[in-house]
Protein backbone atom coordinates (compact mmCIF):
# COMPACT_ATOMS: atom_id res chain seq x y z
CA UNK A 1 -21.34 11.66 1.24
CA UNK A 2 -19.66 13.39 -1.66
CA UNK A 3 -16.32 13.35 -3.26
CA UNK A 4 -16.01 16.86 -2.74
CA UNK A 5 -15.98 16.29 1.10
CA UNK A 6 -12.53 14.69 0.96
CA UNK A 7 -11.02 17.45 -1.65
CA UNK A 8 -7.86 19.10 -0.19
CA UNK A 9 -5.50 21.71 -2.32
CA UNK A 10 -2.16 20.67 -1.83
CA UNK A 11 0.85 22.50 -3.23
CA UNK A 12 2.95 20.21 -5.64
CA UNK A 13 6.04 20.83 -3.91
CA UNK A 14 4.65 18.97 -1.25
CA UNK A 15 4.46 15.99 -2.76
CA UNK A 16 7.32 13.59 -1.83
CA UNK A 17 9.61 11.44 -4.63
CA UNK A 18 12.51 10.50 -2.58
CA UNK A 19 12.07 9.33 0.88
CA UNK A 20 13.93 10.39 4.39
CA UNK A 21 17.40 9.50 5.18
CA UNK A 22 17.55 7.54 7.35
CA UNK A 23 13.95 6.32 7.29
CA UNK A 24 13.23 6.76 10.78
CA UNK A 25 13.85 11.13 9.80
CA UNK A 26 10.97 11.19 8.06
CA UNK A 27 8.42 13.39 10.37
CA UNK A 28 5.29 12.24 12.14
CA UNK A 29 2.19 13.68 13.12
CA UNK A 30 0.45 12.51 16.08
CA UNK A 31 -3.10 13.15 16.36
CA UNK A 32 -4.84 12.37 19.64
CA UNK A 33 -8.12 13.08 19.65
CA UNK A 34 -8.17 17.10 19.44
CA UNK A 35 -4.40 17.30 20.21
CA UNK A 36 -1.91 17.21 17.38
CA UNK A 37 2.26 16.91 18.06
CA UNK A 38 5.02 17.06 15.58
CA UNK A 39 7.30 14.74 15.98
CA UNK A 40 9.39 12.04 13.97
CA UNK A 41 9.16 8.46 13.05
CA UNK A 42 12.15 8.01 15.61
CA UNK A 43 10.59 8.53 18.06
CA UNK A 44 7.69 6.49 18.12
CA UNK A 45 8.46 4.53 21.53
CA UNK A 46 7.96 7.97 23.18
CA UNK A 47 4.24 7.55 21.92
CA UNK A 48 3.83 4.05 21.81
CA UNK A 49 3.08 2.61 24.76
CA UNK A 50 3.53 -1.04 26.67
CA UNK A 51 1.46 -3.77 25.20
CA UNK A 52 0.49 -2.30 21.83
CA UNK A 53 0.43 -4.12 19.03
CA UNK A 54 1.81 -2.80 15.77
CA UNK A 55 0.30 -5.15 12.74
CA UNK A 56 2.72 -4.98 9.40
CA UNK A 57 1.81 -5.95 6.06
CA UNK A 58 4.96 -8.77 4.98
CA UNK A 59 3.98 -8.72 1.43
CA UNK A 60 6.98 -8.02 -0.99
CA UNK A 61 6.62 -5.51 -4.12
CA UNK A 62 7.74 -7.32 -7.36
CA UNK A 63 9.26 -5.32 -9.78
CA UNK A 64 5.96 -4.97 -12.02
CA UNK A 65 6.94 -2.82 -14.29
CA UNK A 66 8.82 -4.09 -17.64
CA UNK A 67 9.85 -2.34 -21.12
CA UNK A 68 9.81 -4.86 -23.99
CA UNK A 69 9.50 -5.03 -27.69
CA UNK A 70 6.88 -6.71 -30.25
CA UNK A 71 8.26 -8.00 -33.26
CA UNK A 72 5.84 -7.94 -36.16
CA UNK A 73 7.10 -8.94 -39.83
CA UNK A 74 10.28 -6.74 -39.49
CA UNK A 75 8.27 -4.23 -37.57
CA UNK A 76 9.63 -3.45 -34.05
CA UNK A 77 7.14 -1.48 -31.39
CA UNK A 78 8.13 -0.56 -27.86
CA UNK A 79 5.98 -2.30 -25.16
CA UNK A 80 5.41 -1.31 -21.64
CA UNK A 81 3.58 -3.57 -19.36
CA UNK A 82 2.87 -3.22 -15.71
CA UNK A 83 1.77 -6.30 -13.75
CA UNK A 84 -1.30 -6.58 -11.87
CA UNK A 85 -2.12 -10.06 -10.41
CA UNK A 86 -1.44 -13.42 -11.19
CA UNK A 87 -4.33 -15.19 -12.48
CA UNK A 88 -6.13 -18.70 -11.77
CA UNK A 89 -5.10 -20.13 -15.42
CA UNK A 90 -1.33 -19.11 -14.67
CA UNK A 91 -1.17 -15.46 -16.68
CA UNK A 92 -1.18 -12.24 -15.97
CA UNK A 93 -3.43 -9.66 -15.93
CA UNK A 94 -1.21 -6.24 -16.64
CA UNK A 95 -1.67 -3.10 -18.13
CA UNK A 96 -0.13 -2.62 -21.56
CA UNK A 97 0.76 0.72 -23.21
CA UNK A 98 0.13 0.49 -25.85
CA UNK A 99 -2.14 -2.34 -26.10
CA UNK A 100 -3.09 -1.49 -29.21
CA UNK A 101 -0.12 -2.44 -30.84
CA UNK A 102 -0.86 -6.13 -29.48
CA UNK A 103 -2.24 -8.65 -31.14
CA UNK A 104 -3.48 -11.80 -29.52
CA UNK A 105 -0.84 -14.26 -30.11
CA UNK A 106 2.07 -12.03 -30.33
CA UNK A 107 4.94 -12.36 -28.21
CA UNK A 108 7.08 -9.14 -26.08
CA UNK A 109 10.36 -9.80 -25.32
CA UNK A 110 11.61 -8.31 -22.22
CA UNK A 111 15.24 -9.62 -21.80
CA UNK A 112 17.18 -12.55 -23.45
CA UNK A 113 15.69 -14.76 -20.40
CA UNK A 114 12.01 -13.17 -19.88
CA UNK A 115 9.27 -13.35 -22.64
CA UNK A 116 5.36 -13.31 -22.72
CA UNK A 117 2.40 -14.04 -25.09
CA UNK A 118 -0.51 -12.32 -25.21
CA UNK A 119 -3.37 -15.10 -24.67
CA UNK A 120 -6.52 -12.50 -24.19
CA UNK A 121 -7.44 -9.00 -22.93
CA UNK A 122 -10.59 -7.92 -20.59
CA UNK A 123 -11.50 -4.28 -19.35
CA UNK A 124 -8.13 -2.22 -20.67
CA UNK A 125 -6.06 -5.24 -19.76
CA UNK A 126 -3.72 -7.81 -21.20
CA UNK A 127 -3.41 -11.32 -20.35
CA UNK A 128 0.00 -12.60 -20.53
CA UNK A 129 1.61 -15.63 -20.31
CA UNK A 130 5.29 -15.94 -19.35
CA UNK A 131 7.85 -18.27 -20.50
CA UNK A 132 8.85 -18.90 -17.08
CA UNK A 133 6.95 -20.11 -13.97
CA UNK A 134 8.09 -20.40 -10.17
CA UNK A 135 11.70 -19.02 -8.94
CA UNK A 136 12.81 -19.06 -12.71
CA UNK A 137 10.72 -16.47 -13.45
CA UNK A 138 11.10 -14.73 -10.07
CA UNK A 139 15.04 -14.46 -11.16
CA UNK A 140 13.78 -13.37 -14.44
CA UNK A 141 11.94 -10.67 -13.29
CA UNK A 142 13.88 -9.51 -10.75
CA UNK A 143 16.67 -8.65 -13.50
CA UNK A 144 14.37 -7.27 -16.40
CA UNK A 145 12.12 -5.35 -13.90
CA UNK A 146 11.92 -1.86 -12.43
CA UNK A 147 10.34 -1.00 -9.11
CA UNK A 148 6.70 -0.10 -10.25
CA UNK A 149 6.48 3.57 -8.67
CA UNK A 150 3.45 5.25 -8.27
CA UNK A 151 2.17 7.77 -10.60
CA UNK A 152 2.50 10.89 -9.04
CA UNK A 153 6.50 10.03 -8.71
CA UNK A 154 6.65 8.02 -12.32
CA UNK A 155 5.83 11.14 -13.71
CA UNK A 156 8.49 13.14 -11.96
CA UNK A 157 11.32 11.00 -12.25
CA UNK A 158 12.24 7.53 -13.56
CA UNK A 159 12.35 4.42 -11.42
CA UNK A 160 16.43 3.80 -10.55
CA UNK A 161 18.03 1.03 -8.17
CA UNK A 162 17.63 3.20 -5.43
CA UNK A 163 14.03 2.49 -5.70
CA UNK A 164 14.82 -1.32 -5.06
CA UNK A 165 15.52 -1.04 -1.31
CA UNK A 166 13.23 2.52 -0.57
CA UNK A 167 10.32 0.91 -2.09
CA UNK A 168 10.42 -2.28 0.16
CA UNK A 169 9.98 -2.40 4.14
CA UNK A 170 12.77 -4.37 5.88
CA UNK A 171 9.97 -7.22 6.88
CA UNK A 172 9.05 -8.10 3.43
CA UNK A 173 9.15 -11.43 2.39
CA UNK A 174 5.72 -12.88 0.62
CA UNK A 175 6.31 -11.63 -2.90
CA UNK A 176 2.92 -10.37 -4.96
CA UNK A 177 2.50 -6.64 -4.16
CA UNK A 178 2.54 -4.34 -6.94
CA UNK A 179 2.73 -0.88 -4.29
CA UNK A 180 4.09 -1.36 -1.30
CA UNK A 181 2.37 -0.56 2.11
CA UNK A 182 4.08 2.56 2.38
CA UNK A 183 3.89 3.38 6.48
CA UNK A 184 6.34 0.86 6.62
CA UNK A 185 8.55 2.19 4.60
CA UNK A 186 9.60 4.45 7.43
CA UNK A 187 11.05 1.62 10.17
CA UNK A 188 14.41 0.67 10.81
CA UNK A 189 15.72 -2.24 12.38
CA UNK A 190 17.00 -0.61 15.45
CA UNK A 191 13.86 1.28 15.95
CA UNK A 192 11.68 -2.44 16.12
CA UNK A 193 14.09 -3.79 18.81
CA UNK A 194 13.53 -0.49 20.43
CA UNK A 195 9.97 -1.05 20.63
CA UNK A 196 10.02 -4.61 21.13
CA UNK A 197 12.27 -3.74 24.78
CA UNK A 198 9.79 -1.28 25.94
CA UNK A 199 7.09 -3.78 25.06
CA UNK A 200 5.42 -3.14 21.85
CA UNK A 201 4.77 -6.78 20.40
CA UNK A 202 4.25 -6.96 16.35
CA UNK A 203 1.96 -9.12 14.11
CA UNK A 204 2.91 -9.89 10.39
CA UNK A 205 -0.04 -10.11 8.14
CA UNK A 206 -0.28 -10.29 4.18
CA UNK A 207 -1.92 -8.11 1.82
CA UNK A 208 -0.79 -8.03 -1.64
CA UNK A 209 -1.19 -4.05 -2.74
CA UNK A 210 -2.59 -3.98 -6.45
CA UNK A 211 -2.62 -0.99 -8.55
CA UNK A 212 -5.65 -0.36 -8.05
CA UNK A 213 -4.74 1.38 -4.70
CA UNK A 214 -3.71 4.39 -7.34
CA UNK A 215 -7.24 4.65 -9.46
CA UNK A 216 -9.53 7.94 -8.93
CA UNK A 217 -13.04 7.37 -7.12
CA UNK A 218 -14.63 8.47 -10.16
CA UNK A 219 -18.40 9.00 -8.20
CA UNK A 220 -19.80 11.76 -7.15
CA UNK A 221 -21.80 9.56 -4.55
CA UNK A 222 -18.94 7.48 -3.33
CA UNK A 223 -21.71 5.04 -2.43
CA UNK A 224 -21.19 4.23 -5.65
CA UNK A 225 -17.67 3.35 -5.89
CA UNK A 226 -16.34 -0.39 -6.39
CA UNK A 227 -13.05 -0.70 -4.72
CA UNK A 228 -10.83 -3.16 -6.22
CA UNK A 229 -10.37 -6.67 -4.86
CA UNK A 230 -6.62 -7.40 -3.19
CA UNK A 231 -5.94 -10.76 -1.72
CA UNK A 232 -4.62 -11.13 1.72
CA UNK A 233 -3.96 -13.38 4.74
CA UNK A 234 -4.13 -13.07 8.48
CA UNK A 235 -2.78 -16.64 10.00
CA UNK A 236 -4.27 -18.77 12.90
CA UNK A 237 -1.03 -17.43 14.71
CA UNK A 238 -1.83 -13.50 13.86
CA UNK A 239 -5.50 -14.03 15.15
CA UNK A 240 -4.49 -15.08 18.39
CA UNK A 241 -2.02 -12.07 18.60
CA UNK A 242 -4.27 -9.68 18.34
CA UNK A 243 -7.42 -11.14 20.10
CA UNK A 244 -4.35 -11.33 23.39
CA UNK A 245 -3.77 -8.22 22.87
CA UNK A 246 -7.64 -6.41 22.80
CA UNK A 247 -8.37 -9.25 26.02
CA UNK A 248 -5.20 -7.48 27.62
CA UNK A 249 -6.53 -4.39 27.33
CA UNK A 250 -3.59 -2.91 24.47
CA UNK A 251 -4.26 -0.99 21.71
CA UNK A 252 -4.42 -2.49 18.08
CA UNK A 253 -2.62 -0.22 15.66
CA UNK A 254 -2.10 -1.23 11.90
CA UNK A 255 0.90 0.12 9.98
CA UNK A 256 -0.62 1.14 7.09
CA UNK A 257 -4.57 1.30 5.60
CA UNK A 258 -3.45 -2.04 3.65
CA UNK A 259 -2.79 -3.44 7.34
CA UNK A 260 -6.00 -1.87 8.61
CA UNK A 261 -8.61 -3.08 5.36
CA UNK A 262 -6.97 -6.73 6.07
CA UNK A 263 -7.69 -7.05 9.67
CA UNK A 264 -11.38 -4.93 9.34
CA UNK A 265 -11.72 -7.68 6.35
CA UNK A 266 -10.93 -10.82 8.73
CA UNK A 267 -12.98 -9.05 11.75
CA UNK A 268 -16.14 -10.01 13.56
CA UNK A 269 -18.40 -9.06 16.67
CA UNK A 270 -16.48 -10.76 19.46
CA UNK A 271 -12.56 -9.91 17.53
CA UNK A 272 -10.70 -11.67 15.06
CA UNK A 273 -10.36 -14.82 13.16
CA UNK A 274 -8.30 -16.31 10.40
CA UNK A 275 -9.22 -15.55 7.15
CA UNK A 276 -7.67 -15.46 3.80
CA UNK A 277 -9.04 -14.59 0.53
CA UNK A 278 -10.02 -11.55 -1.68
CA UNK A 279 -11.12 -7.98 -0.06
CA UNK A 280 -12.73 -5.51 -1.13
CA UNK A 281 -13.84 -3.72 1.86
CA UNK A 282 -14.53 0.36 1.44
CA UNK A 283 -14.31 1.83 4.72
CA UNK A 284 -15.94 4.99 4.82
CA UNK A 285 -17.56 7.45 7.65
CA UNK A 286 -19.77 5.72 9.35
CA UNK A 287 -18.16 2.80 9.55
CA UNK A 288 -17.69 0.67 13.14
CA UNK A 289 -14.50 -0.69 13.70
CA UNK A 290 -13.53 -3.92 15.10
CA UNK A 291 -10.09 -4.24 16.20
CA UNK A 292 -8.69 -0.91 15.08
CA UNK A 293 -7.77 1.40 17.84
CA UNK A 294 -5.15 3.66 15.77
CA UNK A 295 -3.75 3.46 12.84
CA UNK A 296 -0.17 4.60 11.23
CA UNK A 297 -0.23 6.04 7.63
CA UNK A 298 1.10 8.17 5.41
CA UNK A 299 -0.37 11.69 4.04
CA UNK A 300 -3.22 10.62 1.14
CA UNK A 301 -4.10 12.03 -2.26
CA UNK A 302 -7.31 14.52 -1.95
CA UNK A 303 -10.18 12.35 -3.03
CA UNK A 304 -9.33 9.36 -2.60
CA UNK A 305 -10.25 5.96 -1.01
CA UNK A 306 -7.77 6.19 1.70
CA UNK A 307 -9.01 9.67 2.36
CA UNK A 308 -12.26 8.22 3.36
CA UNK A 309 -10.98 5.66 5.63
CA UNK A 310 -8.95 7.92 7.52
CA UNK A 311 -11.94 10.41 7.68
CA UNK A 312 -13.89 7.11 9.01
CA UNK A 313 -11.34 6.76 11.72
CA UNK A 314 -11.08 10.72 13.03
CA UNK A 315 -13.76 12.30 11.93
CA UNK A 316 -14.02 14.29 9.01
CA UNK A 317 -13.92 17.69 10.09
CA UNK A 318 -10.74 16.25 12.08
CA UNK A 319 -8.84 14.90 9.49
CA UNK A 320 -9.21 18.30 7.27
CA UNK A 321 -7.78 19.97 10.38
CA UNK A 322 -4.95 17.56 10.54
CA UNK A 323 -4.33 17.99 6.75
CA UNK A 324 -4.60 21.67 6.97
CA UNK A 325 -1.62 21.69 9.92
CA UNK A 326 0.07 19.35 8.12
CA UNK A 327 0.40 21.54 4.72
CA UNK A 328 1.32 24.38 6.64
CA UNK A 329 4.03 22.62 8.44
CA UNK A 330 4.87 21.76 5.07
CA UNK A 331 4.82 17.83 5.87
CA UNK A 332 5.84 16.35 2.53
CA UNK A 333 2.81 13.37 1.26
CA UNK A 334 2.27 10.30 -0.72
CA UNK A 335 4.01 7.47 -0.79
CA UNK A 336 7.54 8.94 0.32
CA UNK A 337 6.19 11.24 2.24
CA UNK A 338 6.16 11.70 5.74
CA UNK A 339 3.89 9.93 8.37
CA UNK A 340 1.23 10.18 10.52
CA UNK A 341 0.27 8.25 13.77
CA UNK A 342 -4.08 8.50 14.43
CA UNK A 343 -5.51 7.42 17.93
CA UNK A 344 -9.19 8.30 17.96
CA UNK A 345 -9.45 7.06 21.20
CA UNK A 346 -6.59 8.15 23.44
CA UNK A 347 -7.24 9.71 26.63
């Protein structure tokens, strides 16, 4: 297929950079089958039903994104660095605006507690080493850091402390995501116990959002795209979950395409096992899913990855009509955006 079948025009002020208040306002479109409601995140139970299973992604967004300066014989330059993924020697592989300015060896001072040296570079990016290791840096971080927003909002606005708690689901807790899974973004505390009395059951699993979540599909023939590699985790205990639930007969319904890629990832013929390690599945029409029966996300940018997989889930020609309703309900997209519940398969 080409990238042109997942193009979409899509008015800017559509495009989302604060989310709903509370979280559960933001609106939802349900899509069953040929049938499309508009509804809100709130009221999800009266969609749900008994003995689904909602999968979240726990992982925790770090705040990647860090403004320092390089000191060079009395010369001062302002750094920008945004974090990528830890690496197996114990640096960093980030992006560095600009890098140029960066010699190997050279140190960028971030706060009075938080420095790095430059050990290497590979492909555009910058290997760093910190000064700190473990919850030292952690602390570190947390206080020089800003929320590392996506770039269709970074280019709108600046990152501000509000960010801190809208750019984080209530569940997270393994730290290592540089974009958060942003489905969740939407659920309240209140609205879980809701679900869990009415007999939705949940099942945490880990995958650690990179930035590369944000780069173009630069192929014509998306055959020939490389999707980046994310590591993830679905436990012994999450495994079990979800086989229960297919052998019960529920549905399977990821919060989020980071959710879905995981659980696809950790899949095989007769369900699910535990897996953990690096994925870099590309799901993409055509493609047979193994425990996905539904899947909760937010509005995508035209062209993209995540495009695909949804169009691999509904259909193509179904998931332009359900962007085409959803621009001219004026549902606001991206990451703060509004929602979208998909069940391919619902009677």
């Amino acid at each position: 297929m080409k990238l042109s079948d997942f193009d979409f025009d899509l008015p800017e002020d559509l495009i989302a950079t604060r989310p709903a208040r509370p979280r559960t306002a933001a609106r939802l479109l349900v899509a069953e089958r040929d049938r499309i409601a508009d509804r809100h995140v709130r009221d999800l139970c009266a969609v749900l039903r008994p003995g689904d299973r909602l999968v979240l992604n726990d992982t925790r967004v770090i705040p990647a994104r860090l403004f320092g300066t390089r000191d060079r014989a009395g010369a001062t330059a302002n750094i920008e660095v945004t974090l990528l993924e830890p690496r197996a020697d114990g640096t960093w592989s980030a992006l560095v605006k600009p890098l140029r300015k960066l010699r190997d060896g050279e140190v960028v001072v971030f706060s009075t507690a938080l420095s790095a040296t430059v050990e290497g570079r590979d492909a555009g990016q910058a290997h760093l080493r910190f000064n700190l290791a473990g919850e030292d840096f952690d602390a570190a971080l947390e206080a020089a850091g800003q929320m590392p927003l996506p770039p269709y909002i970074a280019a709108r606005r600046p990152a501000d402390a509000a960010d801190r708690t809208d750019y984080q689901t209530i569940w997270a807790r393994e730290n290592g995501a540089v974009a958060a899974p942003t489905a969740s973004l939407h659920f309240e505390d209140w609205l879980l116990d809701d679900l869990a009395a009415m007999g939705v059951e949940f099942t945490h699993v880990t995958l650690h959002v990179g930035a590369g979540t944000f780069l173009p599909v630069k192929t014509d023939d998306i055959s020939e795209h490389r999707m980046h590699a994310e590591w993830g985790r679905v436990t012994r205990t999450a495994a079990d979950q979800i086989n229960a639930t297919r052998a019960a007969g529920g549905r399977v319904i990821p919060v989020g395409t980071t959710a879905l890629r995981l659980i696809e990832s950790a899949a095989n013929d007769t369900g699910i096992a535990a897996w953990e390690g690096k994925t870099d599945i590309f799901i993409t029409p055509g493609f047979r899913f193994r425990v996905t029966d539904g899947l909760m996300t937010n509005f995508h940018l035209p062209k993209s990855t995540l495009m695909m997989l949804v169009s691999a889930l509904m259909g193509v020609d179904r998931v332009r009509a359900i962007y085409a309703h959803a621009i001219a309900a004026r549902y606001r997209f991206f990451s703060y955006g509004d929602s979208s519940i998909l069940l391919p398969g619902q009677d």
